[in-house]
PDB file of N, CA and C in Angstrom:
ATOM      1  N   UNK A   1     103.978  83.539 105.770  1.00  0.00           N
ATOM      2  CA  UNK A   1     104.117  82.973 104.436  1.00  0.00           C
ATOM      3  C   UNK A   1     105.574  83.104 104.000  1.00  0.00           C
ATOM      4  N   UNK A   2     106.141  82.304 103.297  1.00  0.00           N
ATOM      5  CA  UNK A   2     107.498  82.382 102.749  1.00  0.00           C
ATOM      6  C   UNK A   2     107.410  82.914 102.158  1.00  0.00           C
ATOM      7  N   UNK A   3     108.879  83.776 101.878  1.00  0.00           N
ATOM      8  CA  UNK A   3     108.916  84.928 100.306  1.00  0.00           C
ATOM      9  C   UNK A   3     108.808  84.375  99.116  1.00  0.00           C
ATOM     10  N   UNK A   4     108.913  82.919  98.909  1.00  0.00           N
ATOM     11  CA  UNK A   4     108.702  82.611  97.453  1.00  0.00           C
ATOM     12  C   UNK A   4     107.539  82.024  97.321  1.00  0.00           C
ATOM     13  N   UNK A   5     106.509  81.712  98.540  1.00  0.00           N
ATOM     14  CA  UNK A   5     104.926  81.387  98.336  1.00  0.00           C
ATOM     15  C   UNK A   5     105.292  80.084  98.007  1.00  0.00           C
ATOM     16  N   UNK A   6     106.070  79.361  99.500  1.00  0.00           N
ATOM     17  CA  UNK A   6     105.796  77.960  99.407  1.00  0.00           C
ATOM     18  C   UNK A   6     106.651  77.099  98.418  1.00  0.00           C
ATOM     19  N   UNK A   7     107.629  77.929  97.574  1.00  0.00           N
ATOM     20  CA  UNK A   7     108.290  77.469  96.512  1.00  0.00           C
ATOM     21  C   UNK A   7     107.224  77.090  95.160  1.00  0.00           C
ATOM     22  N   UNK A   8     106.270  77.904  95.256  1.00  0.00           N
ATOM     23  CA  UNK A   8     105.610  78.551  94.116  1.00  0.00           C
ATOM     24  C   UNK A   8     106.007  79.133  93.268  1.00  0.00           C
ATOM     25  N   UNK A   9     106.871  80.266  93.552  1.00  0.00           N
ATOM     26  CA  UNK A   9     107.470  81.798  92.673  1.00  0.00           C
ATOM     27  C   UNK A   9     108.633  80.922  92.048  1.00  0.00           C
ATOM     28  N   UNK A  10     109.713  80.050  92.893  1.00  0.00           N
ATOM     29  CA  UNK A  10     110.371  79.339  91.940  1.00  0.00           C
ATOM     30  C   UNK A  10     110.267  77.922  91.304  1.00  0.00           C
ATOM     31  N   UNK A  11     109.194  77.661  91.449  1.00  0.00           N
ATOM     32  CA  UNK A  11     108.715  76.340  90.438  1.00  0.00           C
ATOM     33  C   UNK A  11     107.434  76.751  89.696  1.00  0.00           C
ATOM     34  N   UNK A  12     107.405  77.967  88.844  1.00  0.00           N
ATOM     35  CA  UNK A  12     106.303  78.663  88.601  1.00  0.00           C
ATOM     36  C   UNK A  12     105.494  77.569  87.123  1.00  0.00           C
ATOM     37  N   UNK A  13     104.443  77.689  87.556  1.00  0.00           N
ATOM     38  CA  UNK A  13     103.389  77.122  86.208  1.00  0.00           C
ATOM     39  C   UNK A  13     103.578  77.384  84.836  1.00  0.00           C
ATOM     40  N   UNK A  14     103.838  76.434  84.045  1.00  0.00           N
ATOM     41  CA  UNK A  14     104.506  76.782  82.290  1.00  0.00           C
ATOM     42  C   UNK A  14     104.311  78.270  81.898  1.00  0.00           C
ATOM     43  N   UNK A  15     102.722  78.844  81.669  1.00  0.00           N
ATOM     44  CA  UNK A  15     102.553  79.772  81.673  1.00  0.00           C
ATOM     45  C   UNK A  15     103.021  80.993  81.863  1.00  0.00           C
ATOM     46  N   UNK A  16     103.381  80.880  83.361  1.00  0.00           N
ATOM     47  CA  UNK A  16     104.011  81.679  84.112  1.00  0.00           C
ATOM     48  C   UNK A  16     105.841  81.931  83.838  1.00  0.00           C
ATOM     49  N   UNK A  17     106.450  80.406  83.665  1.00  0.00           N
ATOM     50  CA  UNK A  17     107.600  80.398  83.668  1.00  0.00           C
ATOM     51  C   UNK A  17     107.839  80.954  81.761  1.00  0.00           C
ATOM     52  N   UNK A  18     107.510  80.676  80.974  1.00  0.00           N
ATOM     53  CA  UNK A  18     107.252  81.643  79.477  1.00  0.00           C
ATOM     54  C   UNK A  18     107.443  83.005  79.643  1.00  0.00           C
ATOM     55  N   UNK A  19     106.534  83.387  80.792  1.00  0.00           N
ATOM     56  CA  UNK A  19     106.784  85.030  80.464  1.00  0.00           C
ATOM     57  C   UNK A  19     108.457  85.160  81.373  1.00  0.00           C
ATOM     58  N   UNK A  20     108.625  84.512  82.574  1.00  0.00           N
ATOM     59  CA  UNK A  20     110.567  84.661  83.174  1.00  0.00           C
ATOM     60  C   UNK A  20     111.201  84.520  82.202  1.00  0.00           C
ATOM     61  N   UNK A  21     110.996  83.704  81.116  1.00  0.00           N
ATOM     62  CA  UNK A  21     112.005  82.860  79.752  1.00  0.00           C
ATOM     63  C   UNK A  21     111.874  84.521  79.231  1.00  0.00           C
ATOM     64  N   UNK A  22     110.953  84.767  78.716  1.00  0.00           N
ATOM     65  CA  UNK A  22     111.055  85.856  77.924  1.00  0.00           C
ATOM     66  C   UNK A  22     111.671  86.965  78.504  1.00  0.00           C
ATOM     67  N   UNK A  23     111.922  87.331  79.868  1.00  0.00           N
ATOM     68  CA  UNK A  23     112.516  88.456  80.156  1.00  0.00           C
ATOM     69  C   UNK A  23     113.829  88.384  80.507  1.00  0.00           C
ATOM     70  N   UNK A  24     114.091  87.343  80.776  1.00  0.00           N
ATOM     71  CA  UNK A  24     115.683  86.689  80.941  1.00  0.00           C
ATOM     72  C   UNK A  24     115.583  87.031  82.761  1.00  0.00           C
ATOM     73  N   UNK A  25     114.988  87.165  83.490  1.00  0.00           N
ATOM     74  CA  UNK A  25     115.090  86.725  84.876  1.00  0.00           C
ATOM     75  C   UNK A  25     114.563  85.970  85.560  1.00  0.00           C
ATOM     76  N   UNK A  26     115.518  85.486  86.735  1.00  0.00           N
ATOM     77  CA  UNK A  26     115.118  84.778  87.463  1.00  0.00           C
ATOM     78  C   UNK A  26     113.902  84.561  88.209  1.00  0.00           C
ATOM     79  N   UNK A  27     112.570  84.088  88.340  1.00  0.00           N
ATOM     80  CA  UNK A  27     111.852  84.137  89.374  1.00  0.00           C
ATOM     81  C   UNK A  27     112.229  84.534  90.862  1.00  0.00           C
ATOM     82  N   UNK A  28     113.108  83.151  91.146  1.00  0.00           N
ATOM     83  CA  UNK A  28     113.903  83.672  92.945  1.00  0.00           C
ATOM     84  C   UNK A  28     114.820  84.884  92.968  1.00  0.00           C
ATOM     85  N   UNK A  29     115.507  85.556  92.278  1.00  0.00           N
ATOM     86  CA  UNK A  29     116.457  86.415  92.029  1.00  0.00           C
ATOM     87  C   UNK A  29     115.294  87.443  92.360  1.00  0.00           C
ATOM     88  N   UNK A  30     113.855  87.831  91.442  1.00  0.00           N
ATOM     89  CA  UNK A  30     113.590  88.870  91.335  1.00  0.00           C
ATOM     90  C   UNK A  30     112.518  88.978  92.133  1.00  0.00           C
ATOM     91  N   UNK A  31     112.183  87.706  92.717  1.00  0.00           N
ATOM     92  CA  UNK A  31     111.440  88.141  94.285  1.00  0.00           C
ATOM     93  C   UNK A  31     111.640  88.183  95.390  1.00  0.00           C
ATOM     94  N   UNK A  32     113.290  88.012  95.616  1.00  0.00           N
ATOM     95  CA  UNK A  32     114.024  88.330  96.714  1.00  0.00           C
ATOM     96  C   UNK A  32     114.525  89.548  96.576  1.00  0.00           C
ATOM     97  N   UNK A  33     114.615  90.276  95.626  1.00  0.00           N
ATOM     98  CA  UNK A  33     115.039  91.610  95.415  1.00  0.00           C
ATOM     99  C   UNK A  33     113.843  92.869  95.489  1.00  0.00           C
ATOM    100  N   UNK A  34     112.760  92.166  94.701  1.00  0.00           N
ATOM    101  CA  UNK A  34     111.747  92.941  95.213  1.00  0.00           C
ATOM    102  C   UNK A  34     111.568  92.734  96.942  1.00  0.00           C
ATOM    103  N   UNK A  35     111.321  92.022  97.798  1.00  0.00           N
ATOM    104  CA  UNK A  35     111.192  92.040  99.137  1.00  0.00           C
ATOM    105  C   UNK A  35     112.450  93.132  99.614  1.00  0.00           C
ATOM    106  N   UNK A  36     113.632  92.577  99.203  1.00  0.00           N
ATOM    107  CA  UNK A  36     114.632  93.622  99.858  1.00  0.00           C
ATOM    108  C   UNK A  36     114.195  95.316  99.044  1.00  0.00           C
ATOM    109  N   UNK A  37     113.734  95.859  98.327  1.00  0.00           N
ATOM    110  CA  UNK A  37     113.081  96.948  98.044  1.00  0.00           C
ATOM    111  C   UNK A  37     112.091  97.610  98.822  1.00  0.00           C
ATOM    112  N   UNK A  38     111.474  96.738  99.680  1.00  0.00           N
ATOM    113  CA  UNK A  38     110.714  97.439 100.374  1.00  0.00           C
ATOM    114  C   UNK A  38     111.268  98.112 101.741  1.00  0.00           C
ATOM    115  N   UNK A  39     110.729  99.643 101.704  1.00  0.00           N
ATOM    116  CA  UNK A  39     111.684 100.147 103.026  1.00  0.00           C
ATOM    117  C   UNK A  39     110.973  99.115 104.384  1.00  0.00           C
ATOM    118  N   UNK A  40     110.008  98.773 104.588  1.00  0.00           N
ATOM    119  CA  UNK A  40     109.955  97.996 105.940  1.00  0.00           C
ATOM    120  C   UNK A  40     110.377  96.835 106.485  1.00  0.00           C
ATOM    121  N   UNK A  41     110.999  95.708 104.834  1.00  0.00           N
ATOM    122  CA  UNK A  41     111.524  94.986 105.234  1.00  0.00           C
ATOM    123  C   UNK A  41     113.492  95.238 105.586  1.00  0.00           C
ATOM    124  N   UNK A  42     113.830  94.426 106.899  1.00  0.00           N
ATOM    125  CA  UNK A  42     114.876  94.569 107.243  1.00  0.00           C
ATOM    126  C   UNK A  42     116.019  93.338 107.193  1.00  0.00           C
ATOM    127  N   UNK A  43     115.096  92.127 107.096  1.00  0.00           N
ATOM    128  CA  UNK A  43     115.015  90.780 107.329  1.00  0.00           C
ATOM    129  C   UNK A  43     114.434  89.585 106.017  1.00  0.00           C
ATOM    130  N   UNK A  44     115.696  89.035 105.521  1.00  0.00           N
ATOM    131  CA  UNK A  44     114.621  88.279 104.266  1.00  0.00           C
ATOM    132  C   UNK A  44     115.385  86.708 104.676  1.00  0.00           C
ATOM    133  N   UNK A  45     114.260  85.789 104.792  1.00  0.00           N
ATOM    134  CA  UNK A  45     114.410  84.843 105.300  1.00  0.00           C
ATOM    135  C   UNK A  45     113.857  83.591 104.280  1.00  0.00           C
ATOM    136  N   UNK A  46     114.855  83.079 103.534  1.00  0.00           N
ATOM    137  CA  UNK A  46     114.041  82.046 102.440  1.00  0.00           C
ATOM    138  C   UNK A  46     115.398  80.972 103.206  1.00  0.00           C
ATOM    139  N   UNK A  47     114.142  79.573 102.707  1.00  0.00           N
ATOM    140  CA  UNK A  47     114.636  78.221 102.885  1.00  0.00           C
ATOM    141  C   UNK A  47     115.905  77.994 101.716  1.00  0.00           C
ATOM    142  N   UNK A  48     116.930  77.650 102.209  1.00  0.00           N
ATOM    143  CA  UNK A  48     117.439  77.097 101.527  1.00  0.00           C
ATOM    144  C   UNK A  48     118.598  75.407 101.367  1.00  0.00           C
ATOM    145  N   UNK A  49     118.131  74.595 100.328  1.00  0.00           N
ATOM    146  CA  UNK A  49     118.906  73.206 100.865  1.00  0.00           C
ATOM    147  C   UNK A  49     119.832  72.727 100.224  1.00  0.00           C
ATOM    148  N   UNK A  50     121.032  73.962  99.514  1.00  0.00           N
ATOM    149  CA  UNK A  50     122.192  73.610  98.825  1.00  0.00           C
ATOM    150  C   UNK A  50     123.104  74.687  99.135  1.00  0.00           C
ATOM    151  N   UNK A  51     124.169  74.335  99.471  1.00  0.00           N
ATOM    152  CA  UNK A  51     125.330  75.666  99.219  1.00  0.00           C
ATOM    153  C   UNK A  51     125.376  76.630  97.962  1.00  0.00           C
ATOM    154  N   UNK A  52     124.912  76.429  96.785  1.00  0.00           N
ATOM    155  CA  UNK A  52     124.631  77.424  95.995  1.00  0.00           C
ATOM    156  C   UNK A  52     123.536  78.046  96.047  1.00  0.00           C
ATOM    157  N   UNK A  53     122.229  77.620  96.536  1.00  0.00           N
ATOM    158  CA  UNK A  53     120.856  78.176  96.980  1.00  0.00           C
ATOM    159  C   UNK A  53     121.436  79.538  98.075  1.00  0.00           C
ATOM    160  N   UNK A  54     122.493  79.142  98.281  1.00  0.00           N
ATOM    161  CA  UNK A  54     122.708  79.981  99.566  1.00  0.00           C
ATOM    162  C   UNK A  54     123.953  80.446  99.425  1.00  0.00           C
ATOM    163  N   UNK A  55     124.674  80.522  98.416  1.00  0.00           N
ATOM    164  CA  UNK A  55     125.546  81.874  97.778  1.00  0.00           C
ATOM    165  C   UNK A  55     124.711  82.477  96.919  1.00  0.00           C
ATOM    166  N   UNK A  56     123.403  81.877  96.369  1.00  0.00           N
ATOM    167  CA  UNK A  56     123.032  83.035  95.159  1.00  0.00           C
ATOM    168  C   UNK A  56     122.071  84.094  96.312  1.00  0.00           C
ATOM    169  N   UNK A  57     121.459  83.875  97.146  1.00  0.00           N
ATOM    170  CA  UNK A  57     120.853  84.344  98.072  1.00  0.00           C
ATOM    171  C   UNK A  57     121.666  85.938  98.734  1.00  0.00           C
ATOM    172  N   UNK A  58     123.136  85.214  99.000  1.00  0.00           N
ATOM    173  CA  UNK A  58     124.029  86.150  99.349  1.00  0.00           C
ATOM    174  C   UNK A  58     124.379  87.161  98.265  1.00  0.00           C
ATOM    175  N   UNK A  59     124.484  86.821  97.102  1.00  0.00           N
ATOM    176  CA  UNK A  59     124.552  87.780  95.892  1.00  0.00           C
ATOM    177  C   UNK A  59     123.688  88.662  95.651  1.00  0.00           C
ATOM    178  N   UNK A  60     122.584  87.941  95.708  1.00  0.00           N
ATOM    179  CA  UNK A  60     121.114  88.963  95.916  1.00  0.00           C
ATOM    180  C   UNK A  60     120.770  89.880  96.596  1.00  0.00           C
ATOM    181  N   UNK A  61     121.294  89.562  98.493  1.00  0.00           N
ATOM    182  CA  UNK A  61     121.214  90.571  99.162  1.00  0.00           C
ATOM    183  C   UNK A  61     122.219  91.679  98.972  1.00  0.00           C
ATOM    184  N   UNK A  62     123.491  91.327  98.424  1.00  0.00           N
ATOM    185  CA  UNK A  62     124.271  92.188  97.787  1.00  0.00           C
ATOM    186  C   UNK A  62     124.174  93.343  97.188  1.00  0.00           C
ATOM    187  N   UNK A  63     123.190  92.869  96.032  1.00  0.00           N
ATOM    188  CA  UNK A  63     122.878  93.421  94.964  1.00  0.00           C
ATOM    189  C   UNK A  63     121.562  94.666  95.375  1.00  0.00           C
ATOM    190  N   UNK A  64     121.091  93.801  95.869  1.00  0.00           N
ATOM    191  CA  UNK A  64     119.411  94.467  96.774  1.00  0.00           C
ATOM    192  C   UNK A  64     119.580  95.842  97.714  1.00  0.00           C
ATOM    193  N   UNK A  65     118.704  96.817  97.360  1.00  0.00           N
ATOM    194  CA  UNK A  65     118.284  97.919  98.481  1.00  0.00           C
ATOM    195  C   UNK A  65     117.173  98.141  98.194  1.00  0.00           C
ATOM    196  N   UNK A  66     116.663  98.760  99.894  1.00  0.00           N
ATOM    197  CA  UNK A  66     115.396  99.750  98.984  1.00  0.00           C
ATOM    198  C   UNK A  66     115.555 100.683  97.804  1.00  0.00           C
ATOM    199  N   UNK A  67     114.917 100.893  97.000  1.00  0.00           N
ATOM    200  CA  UNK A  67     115.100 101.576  95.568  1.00  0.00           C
ATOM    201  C   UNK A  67     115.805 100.808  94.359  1.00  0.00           C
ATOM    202  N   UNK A  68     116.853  99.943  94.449  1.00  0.00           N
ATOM    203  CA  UNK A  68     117.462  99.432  93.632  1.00  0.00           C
ATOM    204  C   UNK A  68     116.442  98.572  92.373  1.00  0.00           C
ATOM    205  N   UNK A  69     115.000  98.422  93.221  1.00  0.00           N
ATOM    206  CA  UNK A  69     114.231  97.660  91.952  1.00  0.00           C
ATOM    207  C   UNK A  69     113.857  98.861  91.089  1.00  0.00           C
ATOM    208  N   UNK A  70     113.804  98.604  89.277  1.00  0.00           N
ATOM    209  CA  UNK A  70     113.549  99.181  88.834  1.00  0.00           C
ATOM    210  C   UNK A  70     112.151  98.880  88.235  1.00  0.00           C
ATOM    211  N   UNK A  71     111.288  99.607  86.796  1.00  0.00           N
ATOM    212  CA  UNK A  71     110.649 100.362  86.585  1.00  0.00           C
ATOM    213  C   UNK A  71     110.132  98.986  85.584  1.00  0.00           C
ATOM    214  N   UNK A  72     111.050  98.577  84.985  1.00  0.00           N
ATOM    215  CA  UNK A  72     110.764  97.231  84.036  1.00  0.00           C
ATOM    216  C   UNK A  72     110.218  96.279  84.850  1.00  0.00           C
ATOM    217  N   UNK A  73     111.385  95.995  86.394  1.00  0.00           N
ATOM    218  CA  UNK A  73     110.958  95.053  87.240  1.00  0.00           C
ATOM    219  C   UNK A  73     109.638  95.180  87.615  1.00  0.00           C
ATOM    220  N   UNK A  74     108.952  95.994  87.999  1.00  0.00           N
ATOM    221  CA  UNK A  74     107.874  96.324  88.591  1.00  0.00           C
ATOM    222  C   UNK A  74     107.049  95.829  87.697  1.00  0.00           C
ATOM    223  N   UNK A  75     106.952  96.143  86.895  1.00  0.00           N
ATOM    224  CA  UNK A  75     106.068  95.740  85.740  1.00  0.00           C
ATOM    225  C   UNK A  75     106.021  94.075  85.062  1.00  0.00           C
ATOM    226  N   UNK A  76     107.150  93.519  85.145  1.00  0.00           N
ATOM    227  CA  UNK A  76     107.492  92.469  85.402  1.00  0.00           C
ATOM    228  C   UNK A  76     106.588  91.700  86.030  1.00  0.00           C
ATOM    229  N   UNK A  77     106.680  91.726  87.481  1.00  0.00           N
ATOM    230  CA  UNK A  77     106.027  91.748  88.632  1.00  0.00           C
ATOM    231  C   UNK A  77     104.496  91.588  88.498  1.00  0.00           C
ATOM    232  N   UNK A  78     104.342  92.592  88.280  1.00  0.00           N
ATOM    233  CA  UNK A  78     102.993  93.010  88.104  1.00  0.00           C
ATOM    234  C   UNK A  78     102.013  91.910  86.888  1.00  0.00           C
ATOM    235  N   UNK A  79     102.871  91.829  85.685  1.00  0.00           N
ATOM    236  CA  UNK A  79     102.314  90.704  84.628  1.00  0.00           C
ATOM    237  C   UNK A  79     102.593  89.441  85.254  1.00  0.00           C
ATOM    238  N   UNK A  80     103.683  88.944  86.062  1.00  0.00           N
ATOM    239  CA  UNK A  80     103.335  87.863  86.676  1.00  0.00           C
ATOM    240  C   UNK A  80     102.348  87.753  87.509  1.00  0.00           C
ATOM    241  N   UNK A  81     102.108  88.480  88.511  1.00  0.00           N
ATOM    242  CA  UNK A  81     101.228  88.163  89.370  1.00  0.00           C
ATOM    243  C   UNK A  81      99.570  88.445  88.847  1.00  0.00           C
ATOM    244  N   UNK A  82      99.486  89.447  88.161  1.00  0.00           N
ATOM    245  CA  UNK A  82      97.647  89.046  87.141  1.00  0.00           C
ATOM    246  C   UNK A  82      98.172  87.596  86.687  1.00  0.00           C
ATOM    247  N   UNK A  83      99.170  86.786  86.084  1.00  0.00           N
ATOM    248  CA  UNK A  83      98.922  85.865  85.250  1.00  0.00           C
ATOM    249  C   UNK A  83      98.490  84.682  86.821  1.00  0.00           C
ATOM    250  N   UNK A  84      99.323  84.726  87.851  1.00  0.00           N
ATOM    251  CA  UNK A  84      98.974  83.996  88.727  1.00  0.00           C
ATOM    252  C   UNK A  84      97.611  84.278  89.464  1.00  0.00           C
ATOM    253  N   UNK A  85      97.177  85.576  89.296  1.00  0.00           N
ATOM    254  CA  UNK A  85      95.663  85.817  89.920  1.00  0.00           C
ATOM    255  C   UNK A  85      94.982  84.942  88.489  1.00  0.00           C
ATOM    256  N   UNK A  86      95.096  84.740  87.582  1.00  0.00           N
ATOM    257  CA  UNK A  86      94.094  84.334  86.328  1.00  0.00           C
ATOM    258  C   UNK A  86      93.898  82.837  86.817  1.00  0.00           C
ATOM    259  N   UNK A  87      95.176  82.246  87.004  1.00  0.00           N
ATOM    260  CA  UNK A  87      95.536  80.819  87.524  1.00  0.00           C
ATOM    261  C   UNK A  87      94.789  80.104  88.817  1.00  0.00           C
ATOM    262  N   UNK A  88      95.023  80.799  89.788  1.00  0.00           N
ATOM    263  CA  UNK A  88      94.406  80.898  91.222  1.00  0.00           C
ATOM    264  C   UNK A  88      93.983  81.932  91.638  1.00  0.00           C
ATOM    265  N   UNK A  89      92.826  82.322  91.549  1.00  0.00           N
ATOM    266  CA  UNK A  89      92.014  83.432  91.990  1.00  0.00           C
ATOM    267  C   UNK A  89      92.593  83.918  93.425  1.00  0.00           C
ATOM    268  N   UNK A  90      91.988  82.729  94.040  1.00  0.00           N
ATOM    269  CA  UNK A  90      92.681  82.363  95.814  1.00  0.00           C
ATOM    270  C   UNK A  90      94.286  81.712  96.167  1.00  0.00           C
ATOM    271  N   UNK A  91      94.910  82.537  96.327  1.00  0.00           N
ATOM    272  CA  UNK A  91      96.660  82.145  96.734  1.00  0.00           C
ATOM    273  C   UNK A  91      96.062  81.068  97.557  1.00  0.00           C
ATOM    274  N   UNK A  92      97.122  80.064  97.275  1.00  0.00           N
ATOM    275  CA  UNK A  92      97.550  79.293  98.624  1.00  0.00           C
ATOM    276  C   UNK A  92      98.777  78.564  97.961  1.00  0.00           C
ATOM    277  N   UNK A  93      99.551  77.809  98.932  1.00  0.00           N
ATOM    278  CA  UNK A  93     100.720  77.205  98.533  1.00  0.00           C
ATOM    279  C   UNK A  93     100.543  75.573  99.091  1.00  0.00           C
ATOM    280  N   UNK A  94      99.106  74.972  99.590  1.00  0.00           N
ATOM    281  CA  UNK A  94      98.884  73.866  99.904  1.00  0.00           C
ATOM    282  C   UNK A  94      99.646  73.278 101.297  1.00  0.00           C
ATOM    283  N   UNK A  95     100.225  74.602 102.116  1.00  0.00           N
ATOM    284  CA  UNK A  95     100.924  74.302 103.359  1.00  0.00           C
ATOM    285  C   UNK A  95     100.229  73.509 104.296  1.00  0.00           C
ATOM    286  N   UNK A  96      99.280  73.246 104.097  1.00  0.00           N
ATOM    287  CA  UNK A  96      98.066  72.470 105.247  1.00  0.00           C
ATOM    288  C   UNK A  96      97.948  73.281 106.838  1.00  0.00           C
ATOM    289  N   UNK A  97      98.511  74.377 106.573  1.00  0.00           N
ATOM    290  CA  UNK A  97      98.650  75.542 108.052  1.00  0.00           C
ATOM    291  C   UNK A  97      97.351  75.738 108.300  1.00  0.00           C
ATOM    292  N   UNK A  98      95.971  75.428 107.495  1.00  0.00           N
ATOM    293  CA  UNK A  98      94.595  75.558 107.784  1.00  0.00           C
ATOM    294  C   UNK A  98      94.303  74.281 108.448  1.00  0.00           C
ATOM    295  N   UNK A  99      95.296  73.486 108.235  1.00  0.00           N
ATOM    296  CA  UNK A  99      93.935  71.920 108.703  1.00  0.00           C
ATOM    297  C   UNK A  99      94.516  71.574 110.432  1.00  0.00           C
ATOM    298  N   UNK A 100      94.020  70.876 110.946  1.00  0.00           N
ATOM    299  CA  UNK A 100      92.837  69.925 110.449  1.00  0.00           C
ATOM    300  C   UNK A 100      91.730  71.220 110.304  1.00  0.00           C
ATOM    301  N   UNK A 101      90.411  71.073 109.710  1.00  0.00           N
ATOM    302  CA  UNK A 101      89.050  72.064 109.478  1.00  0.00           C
ATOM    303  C   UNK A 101      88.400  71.276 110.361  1.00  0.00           C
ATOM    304  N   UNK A 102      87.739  72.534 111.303  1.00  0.00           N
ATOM    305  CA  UNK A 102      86.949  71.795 112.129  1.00  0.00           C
ATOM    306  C   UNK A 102      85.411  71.213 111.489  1.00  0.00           C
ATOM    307  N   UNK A 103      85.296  71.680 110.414  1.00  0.00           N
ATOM    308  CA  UNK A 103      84.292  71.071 109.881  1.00  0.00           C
ATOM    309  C   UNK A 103      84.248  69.879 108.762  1.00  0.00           C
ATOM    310  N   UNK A 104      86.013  69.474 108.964  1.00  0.00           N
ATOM    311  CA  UNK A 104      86.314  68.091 108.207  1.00  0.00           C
ATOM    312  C   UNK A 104      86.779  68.675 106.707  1.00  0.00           C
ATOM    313  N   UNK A 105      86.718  69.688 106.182  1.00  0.00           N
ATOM    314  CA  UNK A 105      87.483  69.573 105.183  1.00  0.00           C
ATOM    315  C   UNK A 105      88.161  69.925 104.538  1.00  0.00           C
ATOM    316  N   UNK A 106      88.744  69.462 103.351  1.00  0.00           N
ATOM    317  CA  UNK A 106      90.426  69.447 103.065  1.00  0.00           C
ATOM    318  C   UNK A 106      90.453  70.609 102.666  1.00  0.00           C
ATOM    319  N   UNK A 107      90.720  71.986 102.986  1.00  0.00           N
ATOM    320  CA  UNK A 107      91.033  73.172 102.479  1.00  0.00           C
ATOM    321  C   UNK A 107      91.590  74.094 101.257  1.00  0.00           C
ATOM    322  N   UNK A 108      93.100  72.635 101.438  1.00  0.00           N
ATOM    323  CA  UNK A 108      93.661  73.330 100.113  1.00  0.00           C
ATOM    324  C   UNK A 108      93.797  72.544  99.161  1.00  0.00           C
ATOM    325  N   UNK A 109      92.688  71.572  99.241  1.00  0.00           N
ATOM    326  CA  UNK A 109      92.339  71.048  98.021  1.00  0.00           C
ATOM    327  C   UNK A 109      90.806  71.818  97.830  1.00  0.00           C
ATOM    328  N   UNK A 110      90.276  72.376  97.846  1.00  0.00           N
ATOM    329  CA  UNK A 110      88.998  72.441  97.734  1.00  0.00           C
ATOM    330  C   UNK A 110      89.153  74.081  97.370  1.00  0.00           C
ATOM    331  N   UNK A 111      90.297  74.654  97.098  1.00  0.00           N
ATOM    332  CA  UNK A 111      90.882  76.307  96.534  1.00  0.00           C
ATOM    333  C   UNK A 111      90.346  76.229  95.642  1.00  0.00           C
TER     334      UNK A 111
END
């Protein structure tokens, strides 16, 4: 799965994008920083299709260590993702990586 869930995390649902407005951060900023927080990841690998997609990326890993996320972020985090469990019970990002279904049908339309 991609770290931003398909370009989910940064094209997030009104809802969702209200509560980023209100905290003043970035969606992509603060889920590439959470990934670089974790001690097992070593490696963060997001798509990117502009030369600034890919200096802010470099800023990020900059900025990023394990520990460096803090205590607000987390929590952050955490109210986004109940608001996206309320939204879609079942993650998916509509990648079609399930189909064809051998029993004919459309998968990630039927989430």
């Amino acid at each position: 799965m991609a770290p931003l869930f398909g370009g989910t995390l940064a094209n997030p649902p009104q809802s969702i994008w209200e509560i980023w407005q209100e905290s003043g951060q970035k969606p992509v900023d603060v889920a590439l920083r959470w990934l670089w927080d974790q001690p097992e990841v070593s490696l963060v690998l997001s798509g990117m299709s502009t030369s600034t997609q890919l200096r802010e990326n470099l800023d990020n890993a900059d900025r990023s260590d394990v520990g460096w996320f803090d205590e607000q972020e987390r929590k952050l985090v955490e109210c986004v993702q109940r608001q996206y469990e309320r939204l879609a019970p079942i993650p998916c990002t509509k990648c079609g990586y399930c189909l064809p279904c051998p029993e004919g049908g459309d998968i990630p339309r039927l989430r």
